[in-house]
PDB file of N, CA and C in Angstrom:
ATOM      1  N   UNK A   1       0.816  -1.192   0.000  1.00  0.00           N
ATOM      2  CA  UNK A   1       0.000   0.000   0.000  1.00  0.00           C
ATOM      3  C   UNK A   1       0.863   1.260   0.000  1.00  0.00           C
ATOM      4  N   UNK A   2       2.034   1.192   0.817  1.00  0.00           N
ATOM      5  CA  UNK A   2       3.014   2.268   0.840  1.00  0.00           C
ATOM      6  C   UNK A   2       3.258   2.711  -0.819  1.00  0.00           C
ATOM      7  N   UNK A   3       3.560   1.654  -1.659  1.00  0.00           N
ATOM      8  CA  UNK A   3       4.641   2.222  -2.870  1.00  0.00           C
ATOM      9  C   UNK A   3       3.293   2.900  -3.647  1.00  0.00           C
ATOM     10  N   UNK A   4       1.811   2.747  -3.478  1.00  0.00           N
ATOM     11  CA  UNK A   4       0.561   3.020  -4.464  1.00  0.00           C
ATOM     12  C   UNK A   4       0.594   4.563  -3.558  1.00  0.00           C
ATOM     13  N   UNK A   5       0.566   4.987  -2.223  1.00  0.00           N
ATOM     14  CA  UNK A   5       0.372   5.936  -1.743  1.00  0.00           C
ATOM     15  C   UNK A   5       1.394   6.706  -2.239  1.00  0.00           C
ATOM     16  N   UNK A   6       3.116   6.524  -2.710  1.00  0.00           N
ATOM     17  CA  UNK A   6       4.211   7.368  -2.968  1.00  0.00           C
ATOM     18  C   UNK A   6       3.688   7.563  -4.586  1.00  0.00           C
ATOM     19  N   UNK A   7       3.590   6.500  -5.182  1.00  0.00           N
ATOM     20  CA  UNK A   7       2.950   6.497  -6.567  1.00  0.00           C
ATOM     21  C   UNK A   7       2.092   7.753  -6.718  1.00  0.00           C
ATOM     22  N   UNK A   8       0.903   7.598  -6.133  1.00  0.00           N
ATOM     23  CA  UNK A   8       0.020   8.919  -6.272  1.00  0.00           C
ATOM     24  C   UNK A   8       0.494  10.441  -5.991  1.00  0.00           C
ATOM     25  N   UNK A   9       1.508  10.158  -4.283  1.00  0.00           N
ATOM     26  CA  UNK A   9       2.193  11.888  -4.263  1.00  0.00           C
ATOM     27  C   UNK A   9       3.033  12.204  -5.661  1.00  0.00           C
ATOM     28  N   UNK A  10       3.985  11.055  -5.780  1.00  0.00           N
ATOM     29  CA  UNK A  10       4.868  11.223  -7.208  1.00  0.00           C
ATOM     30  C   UNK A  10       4.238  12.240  -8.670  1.00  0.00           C
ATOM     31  N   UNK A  11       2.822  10.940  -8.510  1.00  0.00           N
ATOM     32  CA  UNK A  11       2.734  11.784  -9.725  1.00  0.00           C
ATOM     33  C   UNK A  11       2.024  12.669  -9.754  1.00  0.00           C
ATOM     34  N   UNK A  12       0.919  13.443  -8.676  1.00  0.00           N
ATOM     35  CA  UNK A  12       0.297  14.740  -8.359  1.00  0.00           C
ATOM     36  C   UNK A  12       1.358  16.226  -8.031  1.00  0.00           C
ATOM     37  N   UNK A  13       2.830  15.691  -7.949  1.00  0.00           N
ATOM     38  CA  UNK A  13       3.804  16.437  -7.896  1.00  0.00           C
ATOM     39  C   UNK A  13       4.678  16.572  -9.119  1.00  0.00           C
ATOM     40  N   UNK A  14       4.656  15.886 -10.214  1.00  0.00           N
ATOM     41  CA  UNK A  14       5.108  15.808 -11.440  1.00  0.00           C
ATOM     42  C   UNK A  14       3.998  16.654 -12.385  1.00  0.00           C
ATOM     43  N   UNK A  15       2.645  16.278 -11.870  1.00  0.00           N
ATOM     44  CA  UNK A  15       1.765  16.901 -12.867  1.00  0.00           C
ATOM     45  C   UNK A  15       1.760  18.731 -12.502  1.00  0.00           C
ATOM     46  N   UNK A  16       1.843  19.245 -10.845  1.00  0.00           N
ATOM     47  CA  UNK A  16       1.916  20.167 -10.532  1.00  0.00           C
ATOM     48  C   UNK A  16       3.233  21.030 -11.583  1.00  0.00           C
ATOM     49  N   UNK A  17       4.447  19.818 -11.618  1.00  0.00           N
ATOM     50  CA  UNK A  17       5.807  20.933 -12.325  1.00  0.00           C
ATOM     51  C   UNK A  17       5.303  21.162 -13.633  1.00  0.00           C
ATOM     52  N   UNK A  18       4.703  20.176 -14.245  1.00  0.00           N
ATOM     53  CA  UNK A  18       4.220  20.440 -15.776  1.00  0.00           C
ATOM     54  C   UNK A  18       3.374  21.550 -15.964  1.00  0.00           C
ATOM     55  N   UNK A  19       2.125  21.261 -15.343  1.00  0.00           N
ATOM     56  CA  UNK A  19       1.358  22.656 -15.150  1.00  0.00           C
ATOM     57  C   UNK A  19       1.762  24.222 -14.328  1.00  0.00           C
ATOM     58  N   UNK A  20       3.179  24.414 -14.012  1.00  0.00           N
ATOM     59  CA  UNK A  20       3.187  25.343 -14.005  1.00  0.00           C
ATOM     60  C   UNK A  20       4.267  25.472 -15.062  1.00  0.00           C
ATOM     61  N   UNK A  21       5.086  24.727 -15.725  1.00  0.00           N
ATOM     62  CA  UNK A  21       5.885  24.898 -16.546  1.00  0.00           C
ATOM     63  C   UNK A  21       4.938  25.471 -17.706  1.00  0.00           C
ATOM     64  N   UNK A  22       3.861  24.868 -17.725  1.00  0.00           N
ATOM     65  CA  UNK A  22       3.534  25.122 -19.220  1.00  0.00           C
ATOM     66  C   UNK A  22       2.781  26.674 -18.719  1.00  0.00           C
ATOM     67  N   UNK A  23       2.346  26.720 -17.502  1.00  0.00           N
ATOM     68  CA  UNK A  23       1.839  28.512 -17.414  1.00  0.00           C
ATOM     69  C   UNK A  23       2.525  29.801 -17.156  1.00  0.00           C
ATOM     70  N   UNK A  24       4.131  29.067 -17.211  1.00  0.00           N
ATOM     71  CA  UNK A  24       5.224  29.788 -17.100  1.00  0.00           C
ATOM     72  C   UNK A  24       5.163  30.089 -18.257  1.00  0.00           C
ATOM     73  N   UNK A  25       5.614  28.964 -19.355  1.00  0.00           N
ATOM     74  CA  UNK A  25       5.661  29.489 -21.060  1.00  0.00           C
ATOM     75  C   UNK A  25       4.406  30.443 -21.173  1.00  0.00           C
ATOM     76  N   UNK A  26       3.461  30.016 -21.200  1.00  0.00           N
ATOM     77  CA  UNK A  26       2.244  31.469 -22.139  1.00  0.00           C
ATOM     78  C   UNK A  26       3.005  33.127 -21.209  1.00  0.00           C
ATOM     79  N   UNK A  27       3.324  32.117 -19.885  1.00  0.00           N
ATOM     80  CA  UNK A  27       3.085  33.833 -19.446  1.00  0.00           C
ATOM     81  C   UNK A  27       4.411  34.365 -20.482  1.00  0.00           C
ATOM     82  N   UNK A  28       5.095  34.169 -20.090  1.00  0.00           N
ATOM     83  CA  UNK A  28       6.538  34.397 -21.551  1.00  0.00           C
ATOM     84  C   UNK A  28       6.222  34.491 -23.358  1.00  0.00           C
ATOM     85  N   UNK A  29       5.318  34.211 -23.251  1.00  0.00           N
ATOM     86  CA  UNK A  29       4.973  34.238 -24.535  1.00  0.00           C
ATOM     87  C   UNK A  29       5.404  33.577 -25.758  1.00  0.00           C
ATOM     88  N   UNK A  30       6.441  32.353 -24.664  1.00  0.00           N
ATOM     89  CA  UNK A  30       6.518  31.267 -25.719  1.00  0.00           C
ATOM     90  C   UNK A  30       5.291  30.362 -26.969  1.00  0.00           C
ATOM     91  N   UNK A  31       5.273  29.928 -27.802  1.00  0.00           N
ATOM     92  CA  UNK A  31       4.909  29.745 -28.302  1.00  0.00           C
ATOM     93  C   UNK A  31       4.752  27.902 -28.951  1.00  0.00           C
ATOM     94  N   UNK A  32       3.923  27.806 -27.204  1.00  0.00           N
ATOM     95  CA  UNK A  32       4.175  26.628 -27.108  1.00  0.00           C
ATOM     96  C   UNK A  32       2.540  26.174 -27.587  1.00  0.00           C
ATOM     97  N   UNK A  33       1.856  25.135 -28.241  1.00  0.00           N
ATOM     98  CA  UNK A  33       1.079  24.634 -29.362  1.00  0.00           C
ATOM     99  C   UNK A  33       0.714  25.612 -30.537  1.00  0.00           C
ATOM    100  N   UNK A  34       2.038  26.360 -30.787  1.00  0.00           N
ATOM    101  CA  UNK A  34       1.839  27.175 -31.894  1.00  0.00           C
ATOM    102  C   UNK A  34       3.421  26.958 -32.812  1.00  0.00           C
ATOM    103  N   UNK A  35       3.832  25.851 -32.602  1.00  0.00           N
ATOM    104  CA  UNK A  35       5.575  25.506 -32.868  1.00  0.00           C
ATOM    105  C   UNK A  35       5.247  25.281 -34.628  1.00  0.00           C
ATOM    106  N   UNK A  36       6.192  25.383 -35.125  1.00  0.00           N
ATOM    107  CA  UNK A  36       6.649  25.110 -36.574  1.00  0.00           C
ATOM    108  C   UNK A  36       5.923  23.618 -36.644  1.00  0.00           C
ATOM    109  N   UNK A  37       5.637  23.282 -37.947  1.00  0.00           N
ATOM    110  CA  UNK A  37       5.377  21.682 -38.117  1.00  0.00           C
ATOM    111  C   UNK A  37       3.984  21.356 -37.334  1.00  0.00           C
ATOM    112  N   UNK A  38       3.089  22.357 -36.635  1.00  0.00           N
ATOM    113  CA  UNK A  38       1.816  22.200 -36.238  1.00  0.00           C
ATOM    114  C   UNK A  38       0.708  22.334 -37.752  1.00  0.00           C
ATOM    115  N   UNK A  39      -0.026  21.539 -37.752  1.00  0.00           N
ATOM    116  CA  UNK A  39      -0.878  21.552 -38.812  1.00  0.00           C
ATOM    117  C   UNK A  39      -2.281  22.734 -38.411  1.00  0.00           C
ATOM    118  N   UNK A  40      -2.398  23.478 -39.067  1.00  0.00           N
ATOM    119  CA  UNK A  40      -3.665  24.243 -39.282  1.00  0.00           C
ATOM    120  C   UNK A  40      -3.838  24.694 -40.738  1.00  0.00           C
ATOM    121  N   UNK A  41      -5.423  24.005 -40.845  1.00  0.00           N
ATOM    122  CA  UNK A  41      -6.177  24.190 -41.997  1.00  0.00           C
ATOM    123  C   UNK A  41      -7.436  24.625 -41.982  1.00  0.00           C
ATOM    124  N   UNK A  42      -7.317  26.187 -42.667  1.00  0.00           N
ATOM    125  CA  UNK A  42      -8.650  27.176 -42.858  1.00  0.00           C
ATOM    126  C   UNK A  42      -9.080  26.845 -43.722  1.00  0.00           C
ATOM    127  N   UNK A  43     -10.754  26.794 -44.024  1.00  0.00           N
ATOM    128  CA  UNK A  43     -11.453  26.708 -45.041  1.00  0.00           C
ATOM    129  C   UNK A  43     -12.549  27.630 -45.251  1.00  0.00           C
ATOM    130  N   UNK A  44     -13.639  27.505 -46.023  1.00  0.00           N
ATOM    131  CA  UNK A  44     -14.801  28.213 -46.296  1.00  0.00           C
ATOM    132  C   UNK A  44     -15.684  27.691 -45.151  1.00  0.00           C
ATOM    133  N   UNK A  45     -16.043  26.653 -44.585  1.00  0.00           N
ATOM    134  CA  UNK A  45     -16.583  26.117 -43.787  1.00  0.00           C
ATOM    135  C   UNK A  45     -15.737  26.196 -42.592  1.00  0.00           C
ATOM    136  N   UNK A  46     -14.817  26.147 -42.036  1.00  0.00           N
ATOM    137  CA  UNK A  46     -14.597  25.904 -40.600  1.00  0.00           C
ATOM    138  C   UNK A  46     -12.745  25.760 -40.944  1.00  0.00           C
ATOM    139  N   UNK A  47     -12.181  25.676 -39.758  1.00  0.00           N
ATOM    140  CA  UNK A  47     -11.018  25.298 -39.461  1.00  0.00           C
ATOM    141  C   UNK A  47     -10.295  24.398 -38.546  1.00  0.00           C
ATOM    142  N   UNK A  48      -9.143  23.980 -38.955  1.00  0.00           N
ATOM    143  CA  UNK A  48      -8.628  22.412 -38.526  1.00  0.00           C
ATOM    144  C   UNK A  48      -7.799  22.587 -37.674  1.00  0.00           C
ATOM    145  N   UNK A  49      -6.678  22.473 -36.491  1.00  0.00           N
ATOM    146  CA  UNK A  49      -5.591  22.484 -35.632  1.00  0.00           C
ATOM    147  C   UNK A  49      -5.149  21.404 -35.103  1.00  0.00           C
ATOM    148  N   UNK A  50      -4.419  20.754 -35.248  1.00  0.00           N
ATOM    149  CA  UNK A  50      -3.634  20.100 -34.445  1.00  0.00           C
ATOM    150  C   UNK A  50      -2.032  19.863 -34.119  1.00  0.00           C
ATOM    151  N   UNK A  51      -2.025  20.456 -33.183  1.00  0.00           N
ATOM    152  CA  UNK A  51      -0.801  20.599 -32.797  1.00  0.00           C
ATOM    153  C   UNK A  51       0.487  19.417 -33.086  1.00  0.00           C
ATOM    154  N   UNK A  52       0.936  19.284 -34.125  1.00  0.00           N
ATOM    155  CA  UNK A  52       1.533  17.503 -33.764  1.00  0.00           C
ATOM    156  C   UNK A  52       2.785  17.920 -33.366  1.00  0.00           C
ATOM    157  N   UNK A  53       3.643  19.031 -33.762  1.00  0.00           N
ATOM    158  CA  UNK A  53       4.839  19.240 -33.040  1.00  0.00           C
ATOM    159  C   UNK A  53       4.913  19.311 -31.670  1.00  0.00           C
ATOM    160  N   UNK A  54       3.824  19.874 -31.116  1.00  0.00           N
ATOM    161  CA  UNK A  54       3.957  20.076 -29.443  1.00  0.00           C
ATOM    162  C   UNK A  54       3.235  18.932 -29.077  1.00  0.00           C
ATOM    163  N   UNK A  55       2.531  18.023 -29.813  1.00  0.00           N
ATOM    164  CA  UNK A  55       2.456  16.944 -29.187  1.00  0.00           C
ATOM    165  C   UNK A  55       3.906  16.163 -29.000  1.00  0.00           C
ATOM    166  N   UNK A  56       4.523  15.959 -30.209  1.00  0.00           N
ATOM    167  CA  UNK A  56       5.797  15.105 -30.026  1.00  0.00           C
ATOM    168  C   UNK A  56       6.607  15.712 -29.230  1.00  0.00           C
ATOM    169  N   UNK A  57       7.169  17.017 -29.260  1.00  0.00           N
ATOM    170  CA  UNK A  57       8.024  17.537 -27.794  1.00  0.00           C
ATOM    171  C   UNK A  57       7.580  17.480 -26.405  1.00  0.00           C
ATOM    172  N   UNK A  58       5.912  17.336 -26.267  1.00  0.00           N
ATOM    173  CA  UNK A  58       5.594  17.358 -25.169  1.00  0.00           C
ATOM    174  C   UNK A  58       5.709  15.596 -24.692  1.00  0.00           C
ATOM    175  N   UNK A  59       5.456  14.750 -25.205  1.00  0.00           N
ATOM    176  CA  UNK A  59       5.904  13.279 -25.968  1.00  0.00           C
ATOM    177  C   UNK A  59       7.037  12.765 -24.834  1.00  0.00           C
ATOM    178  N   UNK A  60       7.904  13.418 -25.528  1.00  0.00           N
ATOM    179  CA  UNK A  60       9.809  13.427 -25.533  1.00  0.00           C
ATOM    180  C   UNK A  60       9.809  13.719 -24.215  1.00  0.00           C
ATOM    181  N   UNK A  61       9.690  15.027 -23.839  1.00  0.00           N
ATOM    182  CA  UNK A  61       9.609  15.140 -22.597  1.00  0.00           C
ATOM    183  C   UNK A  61       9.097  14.657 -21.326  1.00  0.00           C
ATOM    184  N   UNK A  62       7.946  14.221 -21.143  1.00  0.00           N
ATOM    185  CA  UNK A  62       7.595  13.517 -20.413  1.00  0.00           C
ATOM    186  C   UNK A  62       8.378  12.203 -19.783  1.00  0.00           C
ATOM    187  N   UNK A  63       8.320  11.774 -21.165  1.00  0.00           N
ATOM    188  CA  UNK A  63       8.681  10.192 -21.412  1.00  0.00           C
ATOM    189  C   UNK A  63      10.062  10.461 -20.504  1.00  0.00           C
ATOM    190  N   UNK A  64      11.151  11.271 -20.840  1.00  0.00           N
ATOM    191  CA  UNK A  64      12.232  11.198 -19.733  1.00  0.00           C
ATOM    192  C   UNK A  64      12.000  11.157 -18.385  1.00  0.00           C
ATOM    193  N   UNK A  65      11.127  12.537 -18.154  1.00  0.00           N
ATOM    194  CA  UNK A  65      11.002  12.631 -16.735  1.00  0.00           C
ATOM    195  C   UNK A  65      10.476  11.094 -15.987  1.00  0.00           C
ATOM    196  N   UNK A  66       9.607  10.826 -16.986  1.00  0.00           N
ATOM    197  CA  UNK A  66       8.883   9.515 -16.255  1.00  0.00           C
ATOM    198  C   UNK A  66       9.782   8.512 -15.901  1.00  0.00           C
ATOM    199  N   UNK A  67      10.964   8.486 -16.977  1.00  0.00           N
ATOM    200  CA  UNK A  67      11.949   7.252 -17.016  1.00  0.00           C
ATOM    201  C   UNK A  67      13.008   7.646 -15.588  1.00  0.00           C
ATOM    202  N   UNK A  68      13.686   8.937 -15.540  1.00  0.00           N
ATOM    203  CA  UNK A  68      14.260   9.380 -14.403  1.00  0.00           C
ATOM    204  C   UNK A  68      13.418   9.121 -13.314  1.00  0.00           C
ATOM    205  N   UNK A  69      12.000   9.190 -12.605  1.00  0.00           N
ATOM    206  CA  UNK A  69      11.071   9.178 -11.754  1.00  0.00           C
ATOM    207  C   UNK A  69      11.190   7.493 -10.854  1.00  0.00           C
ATOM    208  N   UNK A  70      10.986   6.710 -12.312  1.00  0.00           N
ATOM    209  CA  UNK A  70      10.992   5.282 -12.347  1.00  0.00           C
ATOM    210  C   UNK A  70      12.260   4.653 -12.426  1.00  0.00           C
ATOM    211  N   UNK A  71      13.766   5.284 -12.317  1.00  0.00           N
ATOM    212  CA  UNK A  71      14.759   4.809 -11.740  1.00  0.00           C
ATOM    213  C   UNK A  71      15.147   4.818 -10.422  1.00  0.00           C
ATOM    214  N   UNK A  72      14.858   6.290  -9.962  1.00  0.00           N
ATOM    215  CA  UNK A  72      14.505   7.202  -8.782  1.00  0.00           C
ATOM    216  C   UNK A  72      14.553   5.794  -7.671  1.00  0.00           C
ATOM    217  N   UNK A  73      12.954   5.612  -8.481  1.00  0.00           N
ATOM    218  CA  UNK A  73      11.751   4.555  -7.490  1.00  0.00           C
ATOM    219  C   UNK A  73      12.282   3.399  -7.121  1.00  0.00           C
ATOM    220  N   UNK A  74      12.775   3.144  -8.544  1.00  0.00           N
ATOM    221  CA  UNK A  74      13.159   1.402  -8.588  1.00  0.00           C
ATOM    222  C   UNK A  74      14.453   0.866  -7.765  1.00  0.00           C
ATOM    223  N   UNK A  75      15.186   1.769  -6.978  1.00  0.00           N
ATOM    224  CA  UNK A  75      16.105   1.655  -6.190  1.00  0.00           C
ATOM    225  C   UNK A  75      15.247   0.876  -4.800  1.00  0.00           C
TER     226      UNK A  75
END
């Protein structure tokens, strides 16, 4: 029960750094789901967005932290 209770602080404290990381960027005015290689398509009818570059960097990133987190642990 211990390692499910560290499990949950772990990752309610990982999700906290992300969410302020990412409200750090807007406040900066980075131009983060607006990166090069994002697809948007205007039409006569409506318009399309999807971010796939900041999906894959956001992707990448994670995926480390998670892997560092889960070495951390696995000691």
């Amino acid at each position: 029960m211990q390692s499910v209770i560290r499990a949950f602080i772990v990752g309610g404290i990982v999700l906290l750094i992300i969410g302020g990381l990412l409200y750090l960027l807007t406040k900066f005015n980075l131009p983060i789901g607006h990166l090069p290689g994002d697809i948007y398509v205007k039409g006569k009818q409506g318009s399309f967005y999807f971010p796939l570059t900041t999906c894959i960097l956001i992707s990448v990133i994670l995926t480390i932290l998670f892997n560092l987190f889960l070495r951390l642990f696995k000691k």
